[in-house]
C-alpha atoms as a PDB file:
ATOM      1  CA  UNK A   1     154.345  94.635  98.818  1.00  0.00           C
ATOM      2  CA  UNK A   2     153.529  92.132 101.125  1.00  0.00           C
ATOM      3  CA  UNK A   3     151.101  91.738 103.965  1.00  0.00           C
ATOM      4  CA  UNK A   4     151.615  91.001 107.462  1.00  0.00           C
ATOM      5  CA  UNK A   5     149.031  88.187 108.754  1.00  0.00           C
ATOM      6  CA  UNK A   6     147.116  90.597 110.649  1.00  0.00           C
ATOM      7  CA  UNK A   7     146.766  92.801 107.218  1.00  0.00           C
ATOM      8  CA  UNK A   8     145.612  90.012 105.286  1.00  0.00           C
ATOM      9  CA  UNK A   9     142.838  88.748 107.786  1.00  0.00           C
ATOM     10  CA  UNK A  10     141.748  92.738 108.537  1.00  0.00           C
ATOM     11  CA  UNK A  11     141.506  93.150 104.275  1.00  0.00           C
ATOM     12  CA  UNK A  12     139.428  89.641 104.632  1.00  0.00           C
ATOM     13  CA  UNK A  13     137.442  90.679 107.074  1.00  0.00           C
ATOM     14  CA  UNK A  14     136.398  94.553 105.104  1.00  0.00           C
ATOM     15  CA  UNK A  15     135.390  92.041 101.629  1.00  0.00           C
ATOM     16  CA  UNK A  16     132.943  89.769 104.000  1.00  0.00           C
ATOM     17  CA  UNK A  17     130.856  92.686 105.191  1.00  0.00           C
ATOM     18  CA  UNK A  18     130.810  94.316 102.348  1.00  0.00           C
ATOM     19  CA  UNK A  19     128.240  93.203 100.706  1.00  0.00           C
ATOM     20  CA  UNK A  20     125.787  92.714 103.911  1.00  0.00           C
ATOM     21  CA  UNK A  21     126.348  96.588 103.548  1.00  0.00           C
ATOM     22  CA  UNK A  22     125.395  96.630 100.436  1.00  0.00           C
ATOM     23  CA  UNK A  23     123.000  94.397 100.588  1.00  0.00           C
ATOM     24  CA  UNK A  24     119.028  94.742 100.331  1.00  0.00           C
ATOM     25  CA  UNK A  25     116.095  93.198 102.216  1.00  0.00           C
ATOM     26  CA  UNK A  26     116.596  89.725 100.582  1.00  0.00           C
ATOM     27  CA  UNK A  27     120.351  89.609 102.617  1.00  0.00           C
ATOM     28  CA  UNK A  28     119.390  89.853 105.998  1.00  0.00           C
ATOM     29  CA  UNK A  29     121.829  90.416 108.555  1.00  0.00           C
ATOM     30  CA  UNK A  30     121.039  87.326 111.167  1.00  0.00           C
ATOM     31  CA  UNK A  31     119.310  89.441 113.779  1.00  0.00           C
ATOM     32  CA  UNK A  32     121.013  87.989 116.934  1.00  0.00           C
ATOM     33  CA  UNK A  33     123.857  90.415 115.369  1.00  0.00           C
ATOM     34  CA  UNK A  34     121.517  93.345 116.279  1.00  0.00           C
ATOM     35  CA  UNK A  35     120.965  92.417 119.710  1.00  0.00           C
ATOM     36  CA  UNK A  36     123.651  89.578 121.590  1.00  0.00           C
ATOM     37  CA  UNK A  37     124.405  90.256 125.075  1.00  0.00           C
ATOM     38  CA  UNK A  38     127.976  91.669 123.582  1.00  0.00           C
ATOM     39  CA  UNK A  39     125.442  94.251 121.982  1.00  0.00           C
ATOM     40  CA  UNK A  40     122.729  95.201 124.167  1.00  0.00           C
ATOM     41  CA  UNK A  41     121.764  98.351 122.214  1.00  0.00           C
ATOM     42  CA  UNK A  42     118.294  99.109 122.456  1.00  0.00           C
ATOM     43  CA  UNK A  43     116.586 101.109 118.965  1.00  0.00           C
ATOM     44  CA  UNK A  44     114.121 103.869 119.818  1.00  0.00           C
ATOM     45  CA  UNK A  45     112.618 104.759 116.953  1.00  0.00           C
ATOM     46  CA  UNK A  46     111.519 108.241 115.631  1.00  0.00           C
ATOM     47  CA  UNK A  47     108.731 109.466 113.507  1.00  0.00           C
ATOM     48  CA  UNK A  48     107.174 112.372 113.186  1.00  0.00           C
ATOM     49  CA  UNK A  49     103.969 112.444 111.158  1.00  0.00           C
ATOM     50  CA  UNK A  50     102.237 108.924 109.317  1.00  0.00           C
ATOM     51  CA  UNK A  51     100.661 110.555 106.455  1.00  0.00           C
ATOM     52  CA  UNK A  52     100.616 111.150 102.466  1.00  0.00           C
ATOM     53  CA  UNK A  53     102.347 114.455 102.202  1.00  0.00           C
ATOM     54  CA  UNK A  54     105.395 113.327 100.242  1.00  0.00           C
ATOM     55  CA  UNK A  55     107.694 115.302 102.761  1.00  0.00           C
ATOM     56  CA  UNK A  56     110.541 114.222 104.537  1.00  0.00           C
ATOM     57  CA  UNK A  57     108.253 114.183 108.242  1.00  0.00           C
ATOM     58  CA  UNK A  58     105.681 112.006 106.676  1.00  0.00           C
ATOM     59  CA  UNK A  59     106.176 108.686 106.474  1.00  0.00           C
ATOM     60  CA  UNK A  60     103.190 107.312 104.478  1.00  0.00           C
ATOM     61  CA  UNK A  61     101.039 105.002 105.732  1.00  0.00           C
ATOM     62  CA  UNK A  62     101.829 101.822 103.623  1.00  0.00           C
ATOM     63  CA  UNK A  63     105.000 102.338 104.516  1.00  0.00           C
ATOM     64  CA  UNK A  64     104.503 102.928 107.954  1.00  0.00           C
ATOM     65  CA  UNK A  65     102.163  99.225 107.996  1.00  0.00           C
ATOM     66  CA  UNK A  66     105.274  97.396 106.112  1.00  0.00           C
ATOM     67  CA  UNK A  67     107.663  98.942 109.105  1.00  0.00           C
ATOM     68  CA  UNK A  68     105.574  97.541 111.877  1.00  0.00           C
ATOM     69  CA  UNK A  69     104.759  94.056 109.828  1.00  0.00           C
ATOM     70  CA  UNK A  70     108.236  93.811 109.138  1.00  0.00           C
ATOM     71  CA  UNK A  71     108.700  94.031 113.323  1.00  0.00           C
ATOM     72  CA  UNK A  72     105.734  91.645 113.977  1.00  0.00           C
ATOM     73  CA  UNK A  73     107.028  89.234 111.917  1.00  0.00           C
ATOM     74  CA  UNK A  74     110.569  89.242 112.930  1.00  0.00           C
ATOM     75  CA  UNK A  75     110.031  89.040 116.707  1.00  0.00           C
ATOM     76  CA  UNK A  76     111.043  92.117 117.925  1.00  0.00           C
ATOM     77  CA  UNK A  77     109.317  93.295 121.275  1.00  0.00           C
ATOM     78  CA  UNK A  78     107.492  96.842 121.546  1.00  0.00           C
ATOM     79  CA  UNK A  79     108.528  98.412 125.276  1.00  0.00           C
ATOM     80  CA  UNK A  80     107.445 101.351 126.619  1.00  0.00           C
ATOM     81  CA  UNK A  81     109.734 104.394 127.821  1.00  0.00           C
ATOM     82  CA  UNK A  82     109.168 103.093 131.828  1.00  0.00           C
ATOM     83  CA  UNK A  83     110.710  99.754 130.775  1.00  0.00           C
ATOM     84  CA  UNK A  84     113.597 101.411 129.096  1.00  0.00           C
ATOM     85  CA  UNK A  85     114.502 103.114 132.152  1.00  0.00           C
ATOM     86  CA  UNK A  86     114.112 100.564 134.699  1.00  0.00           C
ATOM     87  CA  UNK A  87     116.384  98.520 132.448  1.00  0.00           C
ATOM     88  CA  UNK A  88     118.948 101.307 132.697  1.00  0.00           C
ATOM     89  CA  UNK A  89     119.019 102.552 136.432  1.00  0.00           C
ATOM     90  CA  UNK A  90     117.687  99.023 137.826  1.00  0.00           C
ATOM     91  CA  UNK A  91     119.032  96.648 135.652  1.00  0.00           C
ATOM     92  CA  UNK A  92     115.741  94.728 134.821  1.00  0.00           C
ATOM     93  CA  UNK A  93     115.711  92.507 132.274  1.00  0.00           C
ATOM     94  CA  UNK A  94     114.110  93.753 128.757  1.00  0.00           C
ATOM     95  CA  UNK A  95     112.854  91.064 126.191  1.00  0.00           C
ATOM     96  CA  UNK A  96     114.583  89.708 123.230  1.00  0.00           C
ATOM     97  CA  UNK A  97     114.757  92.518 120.629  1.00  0.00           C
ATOM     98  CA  UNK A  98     113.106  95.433 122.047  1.00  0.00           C
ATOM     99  CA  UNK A  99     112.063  98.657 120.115  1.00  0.00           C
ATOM    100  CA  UNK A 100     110.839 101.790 121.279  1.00  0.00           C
ATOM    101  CA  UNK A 101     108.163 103.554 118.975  1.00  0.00           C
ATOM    102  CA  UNK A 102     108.399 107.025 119.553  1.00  0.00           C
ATOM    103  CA  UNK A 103     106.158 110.125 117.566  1.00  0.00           C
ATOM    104  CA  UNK A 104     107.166 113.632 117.955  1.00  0.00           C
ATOM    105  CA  UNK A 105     104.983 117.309 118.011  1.00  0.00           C
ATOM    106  CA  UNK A 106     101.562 115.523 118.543  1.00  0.00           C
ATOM    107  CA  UNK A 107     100.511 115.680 115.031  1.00  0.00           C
ATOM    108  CA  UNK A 108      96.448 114.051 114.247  1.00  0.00           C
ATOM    109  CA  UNK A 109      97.486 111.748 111.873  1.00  0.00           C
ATOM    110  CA  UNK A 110      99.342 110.019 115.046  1.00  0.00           C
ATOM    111  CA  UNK A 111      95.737 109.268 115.639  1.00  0.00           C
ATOM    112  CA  UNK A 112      94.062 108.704 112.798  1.00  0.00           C
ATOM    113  CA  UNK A 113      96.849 106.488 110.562  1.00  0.00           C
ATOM    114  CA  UNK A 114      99.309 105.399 113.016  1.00  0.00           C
ATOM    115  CA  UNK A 115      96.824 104.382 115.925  1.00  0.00           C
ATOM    116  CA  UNK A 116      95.004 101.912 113.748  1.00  0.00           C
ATOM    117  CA  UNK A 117      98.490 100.482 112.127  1.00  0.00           C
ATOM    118  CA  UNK A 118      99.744  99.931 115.421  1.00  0.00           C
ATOM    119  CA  UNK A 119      96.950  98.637 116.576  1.00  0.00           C
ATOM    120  CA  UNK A 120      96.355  96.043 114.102  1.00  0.00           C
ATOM    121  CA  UNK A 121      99.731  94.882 115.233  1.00  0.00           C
ATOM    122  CA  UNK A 122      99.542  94.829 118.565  1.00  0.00           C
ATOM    123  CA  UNK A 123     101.888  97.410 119.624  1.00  0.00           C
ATOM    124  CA  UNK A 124     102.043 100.953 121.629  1.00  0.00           C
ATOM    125  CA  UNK A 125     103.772 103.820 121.123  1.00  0.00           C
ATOM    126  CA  UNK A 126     104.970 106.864 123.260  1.00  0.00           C
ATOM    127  CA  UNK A 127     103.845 110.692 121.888  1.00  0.00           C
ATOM    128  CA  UNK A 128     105.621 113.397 122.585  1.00  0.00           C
ATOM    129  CA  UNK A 129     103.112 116.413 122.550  1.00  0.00           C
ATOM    130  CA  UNK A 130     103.622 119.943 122.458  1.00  0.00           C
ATOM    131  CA  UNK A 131     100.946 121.255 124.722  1.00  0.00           C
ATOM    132  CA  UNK A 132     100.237 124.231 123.811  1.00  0.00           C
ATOM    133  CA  UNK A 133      98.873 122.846 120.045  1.00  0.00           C
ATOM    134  CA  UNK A 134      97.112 119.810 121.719  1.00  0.00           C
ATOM    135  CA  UNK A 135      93.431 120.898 120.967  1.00  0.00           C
ATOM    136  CA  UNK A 136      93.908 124.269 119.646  1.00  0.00           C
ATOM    137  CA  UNK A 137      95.441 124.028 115.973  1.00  0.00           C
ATOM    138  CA  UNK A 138      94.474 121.762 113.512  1.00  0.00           C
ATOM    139  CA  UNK A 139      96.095 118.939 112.451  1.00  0.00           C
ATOM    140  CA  UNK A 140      97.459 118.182 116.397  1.00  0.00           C
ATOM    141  CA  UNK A 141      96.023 116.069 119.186  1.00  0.00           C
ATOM    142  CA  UNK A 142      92.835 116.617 120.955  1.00  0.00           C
ATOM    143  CA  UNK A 143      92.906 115.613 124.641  1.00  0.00           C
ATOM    144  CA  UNK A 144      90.394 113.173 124.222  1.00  0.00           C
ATOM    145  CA  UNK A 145      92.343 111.505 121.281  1.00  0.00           C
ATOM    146  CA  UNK A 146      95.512 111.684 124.041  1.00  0.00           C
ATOM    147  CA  UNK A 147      92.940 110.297 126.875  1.00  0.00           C
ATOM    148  CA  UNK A 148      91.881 107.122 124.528  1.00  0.00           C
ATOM    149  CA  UNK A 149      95.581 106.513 123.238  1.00  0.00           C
ATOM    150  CA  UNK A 150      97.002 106.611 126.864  1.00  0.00           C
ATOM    151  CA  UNK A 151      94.034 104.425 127.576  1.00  0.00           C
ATOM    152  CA  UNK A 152      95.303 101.666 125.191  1.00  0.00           C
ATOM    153  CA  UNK A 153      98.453 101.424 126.732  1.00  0.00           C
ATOM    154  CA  UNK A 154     100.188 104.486 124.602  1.00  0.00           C
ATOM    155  CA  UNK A 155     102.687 107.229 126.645  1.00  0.00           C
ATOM    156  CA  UNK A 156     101.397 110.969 126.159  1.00  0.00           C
ATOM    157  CA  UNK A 157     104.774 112.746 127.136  1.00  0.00           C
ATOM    158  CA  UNK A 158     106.290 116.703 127.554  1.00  0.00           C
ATOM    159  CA  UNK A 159     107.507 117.968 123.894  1.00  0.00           C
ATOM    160  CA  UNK A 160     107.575 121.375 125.539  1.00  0.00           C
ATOM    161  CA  UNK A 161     104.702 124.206 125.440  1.00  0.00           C
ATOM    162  CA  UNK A 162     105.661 125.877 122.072  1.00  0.00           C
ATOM    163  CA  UNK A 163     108.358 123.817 120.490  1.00  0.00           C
ATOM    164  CA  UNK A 164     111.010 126.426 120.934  1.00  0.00           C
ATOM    165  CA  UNK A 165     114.069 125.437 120.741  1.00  0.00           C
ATOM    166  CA  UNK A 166     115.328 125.487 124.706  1.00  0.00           C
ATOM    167  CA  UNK A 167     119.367 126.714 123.923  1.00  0.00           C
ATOM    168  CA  UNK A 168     117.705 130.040 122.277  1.00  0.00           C
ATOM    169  CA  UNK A 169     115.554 130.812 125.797  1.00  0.00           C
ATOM    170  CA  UNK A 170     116.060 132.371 129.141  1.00  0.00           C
ATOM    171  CA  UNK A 171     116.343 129.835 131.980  1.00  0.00           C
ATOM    172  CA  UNK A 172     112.786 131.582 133.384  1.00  0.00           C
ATOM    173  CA  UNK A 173     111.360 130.539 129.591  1.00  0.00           C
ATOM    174  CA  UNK A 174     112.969 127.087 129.730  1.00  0.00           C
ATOM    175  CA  UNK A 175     111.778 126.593 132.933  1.00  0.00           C
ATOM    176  CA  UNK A 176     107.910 127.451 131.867  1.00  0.00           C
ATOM    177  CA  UNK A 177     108.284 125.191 128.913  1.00  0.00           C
ATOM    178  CA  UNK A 178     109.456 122.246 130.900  1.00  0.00           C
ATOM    179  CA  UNK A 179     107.403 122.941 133.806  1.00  0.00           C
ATOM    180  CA  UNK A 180     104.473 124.053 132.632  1.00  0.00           C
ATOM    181  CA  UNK A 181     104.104 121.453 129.828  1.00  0.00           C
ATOM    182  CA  UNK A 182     104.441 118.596 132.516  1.00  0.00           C
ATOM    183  CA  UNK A 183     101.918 120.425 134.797  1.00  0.00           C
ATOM    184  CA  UNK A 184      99.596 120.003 131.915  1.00  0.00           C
ATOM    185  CA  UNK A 185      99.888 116.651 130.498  1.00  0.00           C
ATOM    186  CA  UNK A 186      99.655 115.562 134.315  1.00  0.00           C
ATOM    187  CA  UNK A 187      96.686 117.282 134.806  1.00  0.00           C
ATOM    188  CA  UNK A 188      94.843 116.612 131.622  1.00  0.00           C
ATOM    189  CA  UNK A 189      95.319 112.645 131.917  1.00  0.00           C
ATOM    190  CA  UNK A 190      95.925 112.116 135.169  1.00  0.00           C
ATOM    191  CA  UNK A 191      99.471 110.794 134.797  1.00  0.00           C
ATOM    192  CA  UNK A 192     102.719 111.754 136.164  1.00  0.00           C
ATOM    193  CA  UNK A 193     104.721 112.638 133.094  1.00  0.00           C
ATOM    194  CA  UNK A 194     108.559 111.428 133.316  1.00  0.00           C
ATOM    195  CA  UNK A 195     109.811 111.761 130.202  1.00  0.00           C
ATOM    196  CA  UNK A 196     110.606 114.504 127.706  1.00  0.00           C
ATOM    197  CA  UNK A 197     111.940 115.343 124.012  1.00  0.00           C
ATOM    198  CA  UNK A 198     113.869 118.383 123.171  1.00  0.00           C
ATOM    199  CA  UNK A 199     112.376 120.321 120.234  1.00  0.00           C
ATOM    200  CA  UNK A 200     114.765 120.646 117.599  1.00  0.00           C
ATOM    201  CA  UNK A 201     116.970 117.910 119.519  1.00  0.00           C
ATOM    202  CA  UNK A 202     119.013 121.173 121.243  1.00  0.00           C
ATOM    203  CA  UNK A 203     120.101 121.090 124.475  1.00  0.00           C
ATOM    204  CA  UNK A 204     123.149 120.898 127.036  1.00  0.00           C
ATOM    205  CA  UNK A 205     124.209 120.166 130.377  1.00  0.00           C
ATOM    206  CA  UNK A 206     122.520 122.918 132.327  1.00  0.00           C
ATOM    207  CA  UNK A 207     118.477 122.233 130.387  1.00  0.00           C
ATOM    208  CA  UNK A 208     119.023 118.386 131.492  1.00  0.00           C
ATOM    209  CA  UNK A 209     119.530 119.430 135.139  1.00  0.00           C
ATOM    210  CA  UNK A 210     116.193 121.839 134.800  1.00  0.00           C
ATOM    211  CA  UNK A 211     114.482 118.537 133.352  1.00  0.00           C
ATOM    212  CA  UNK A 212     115.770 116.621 136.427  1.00  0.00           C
ATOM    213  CA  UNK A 213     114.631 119.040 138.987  1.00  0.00           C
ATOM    214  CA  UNK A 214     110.877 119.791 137.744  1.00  0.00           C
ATOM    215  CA  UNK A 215     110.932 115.361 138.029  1.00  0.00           C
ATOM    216  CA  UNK A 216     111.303 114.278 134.384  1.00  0.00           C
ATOM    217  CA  UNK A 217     113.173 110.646 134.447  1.00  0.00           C
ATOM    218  CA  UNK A 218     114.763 110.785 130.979  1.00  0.00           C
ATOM    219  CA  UNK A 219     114.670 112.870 127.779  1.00  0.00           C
ATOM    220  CA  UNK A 220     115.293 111.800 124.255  1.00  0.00           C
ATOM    221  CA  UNK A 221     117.353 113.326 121.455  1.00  0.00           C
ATOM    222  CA  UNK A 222     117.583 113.352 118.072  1.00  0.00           C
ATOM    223  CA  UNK A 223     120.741 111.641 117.841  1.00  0.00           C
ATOM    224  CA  UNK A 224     121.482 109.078 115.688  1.00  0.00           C
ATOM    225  CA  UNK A 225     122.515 106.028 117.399  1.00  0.00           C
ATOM    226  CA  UNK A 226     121.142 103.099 120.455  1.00  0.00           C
ATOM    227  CA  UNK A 227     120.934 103.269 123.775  1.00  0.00           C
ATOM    228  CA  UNK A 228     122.978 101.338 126.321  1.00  0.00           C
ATOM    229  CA  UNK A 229     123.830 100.991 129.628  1.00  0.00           C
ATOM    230  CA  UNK A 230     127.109 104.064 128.615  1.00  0.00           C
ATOM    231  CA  UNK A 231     123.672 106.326 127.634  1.00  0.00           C
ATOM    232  CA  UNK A 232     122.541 109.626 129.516  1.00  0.00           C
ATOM    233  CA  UNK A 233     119.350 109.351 130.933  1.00  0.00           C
ATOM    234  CA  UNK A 234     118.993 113.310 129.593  1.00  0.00           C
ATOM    235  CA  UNK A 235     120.648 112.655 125.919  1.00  0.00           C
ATOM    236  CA  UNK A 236     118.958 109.101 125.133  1.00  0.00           C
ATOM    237  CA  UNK A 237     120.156 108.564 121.352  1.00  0.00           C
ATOM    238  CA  UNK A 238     117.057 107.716 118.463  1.00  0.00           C
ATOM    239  CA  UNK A 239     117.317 106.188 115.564  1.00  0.00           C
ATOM    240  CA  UNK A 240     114.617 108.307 113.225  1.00  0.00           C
ATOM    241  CA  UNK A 241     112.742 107.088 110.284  1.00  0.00           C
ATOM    242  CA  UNK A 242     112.170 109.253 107.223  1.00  0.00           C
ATOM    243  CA  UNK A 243     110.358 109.577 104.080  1.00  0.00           C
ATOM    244  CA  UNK A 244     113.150 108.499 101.005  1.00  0.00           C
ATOM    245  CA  UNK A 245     112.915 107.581  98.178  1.00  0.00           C
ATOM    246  CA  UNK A 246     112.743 103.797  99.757  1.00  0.00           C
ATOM    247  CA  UNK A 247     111.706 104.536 102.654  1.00  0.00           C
ATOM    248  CA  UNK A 248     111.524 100.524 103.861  1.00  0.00           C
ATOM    249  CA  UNK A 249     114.930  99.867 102.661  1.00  0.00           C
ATOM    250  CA  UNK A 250     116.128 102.826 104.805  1.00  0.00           C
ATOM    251  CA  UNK A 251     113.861 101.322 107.534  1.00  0.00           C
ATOM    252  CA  UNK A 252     115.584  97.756 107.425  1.00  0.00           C
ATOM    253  CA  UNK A 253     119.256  99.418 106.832  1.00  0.00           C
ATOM    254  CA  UNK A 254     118.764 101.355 110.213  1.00  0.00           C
ATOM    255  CA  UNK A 255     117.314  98.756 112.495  1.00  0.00           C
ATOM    256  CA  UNK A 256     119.899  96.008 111.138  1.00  0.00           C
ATOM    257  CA  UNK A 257     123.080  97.766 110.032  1.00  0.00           C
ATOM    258  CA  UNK A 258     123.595 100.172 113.022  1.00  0.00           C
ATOM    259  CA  UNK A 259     123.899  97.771 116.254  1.00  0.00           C
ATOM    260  CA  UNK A 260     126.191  96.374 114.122  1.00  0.00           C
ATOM    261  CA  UNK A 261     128.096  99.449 113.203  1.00  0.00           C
ATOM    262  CA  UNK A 262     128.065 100.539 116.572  1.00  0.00           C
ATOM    263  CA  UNK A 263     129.964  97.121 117.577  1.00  0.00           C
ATOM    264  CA  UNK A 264     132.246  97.462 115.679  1.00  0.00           C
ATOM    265  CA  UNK A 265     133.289 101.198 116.861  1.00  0.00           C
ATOM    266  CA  UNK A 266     132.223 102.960 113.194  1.00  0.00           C
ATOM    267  CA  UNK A 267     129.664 104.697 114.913  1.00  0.00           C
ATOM    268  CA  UNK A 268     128.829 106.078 119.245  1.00  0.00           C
ATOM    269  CA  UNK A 269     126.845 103.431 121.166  1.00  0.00           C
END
């Protein structure tokens, strides 16, 4: 059979990325092919808990230094969820490369292995706590670890009250959790808390609109993709990072391979 011209240079173009799919750290992607002005897709990343528990939440804490080297050393710029969102309803300009670092639940080793990490490397992060474990349970956020973090430049933010998921509640119950949780972050640091991130990544039109009204800005999900200018303020797309069974190779496959993906239509922007 033969091939029309537009056949032969689609087949050409599948066998030349290929193997920069395939490929592993040593085959880097050029990165202004993560981030060109045709691609203005901005990563927020997602962790949960920077420890050594060898479970799919806990990223361990080598791993979680290699991430943030690996960033360092490549350039990419650290921005904080206020910069995100001026970018997106204001249009102001974000550097070259820019990653948000985000943490969900509130968990102490947040403090204790990913403060010092990030730290070292001269980077923030935003913490979405669940306020009704900050200072209560073990193993979660005191306020005066949030108070010294938000101090050093870090973003304390609303992960609810109880971490219920908000599609199984009453609108009464959704409105304490998102209410109530903001009343008490801006209380305890003496903030005004804009931004939000659903428990269990559940949500729909209706819980957005209760975000808007009790004067959240923006709430983040936990789906898988960047955001853009196309984004919802309310359903902000993450990219989170795991514990595998290579857990930098995953790292560097996400943060390289999925702006590109995304250009080319394989995936949502």
């Amino acid at each position: 059979m033969k091939f029309s011209v537009c056949k032969k240079i689609l087949l050409l173009f599948f066998l030349c990325l290929l193997p920069l799919c395939l490929a592993g750290p040593r085959l880097a992607l050029p990165h202004t092919l993560a981030h060109t002005p045709d691609n203005p897709g901005i990563i927020v990343l997602n962790y949960h808990k920077i420890d050594n528990m060898n479970i799919s939440l806990s990223v361990t804490p080598s791993d979680f230094d290699r991430q943030m080297k690996y960033l360092k050393d490549n350039h990419y710029n650290i921005i904080t969820p206020d910069m995100l969102y001026n970018h997106l309803t204001k249009g102001t300009a974000l550097p070259a490369k820019p990653v948000l670092i985000t943490f969900d639940d509130g968990y102490e080793d947040n403090y204790k292995n990913a403060y010092p990490i990030l730290k070292k490397y001269g980077f923030t992060a935003t913490i979405f706590v669940v306020t009704g474990l900050v200072g209560k349970y073990p193993n979660y956020l005191t306020w005066a670890q949030c108070r010294e973090l938000k101090k050093e430049g870090f973003f304390i933010e609303s992960h609810t009250v109880s971490h219920k998921s908000l599609t199984e509640l009453t609108s009464e119950q959704i409105k304490a959790e998102v209410v109530q949780s903001k009343k008490t972050l801006d209380e305890k640091l003496h903030q005004n808390t804009y931004y939000f991130a659903y428990p269990t990544g559940t949500y729909n039109l209706y819980i957005a609109q209760i975000l808007k009204d009790a004067g959240y800005r923006g709430a983040f999900t936990i789906k898988y993709g960047t955001v853009d200018n196309s984004s919802n303020l309310f359903a902000l797309e993450r990219v989170p990072v795991f514990h595998t069974g290579n857990t930098f190779h995953s790292f560097y496959q996400r943060l390289l391979y999925l702006p590109v993906f995304e250009k080319l239509g394989w995936v949502k922007g």
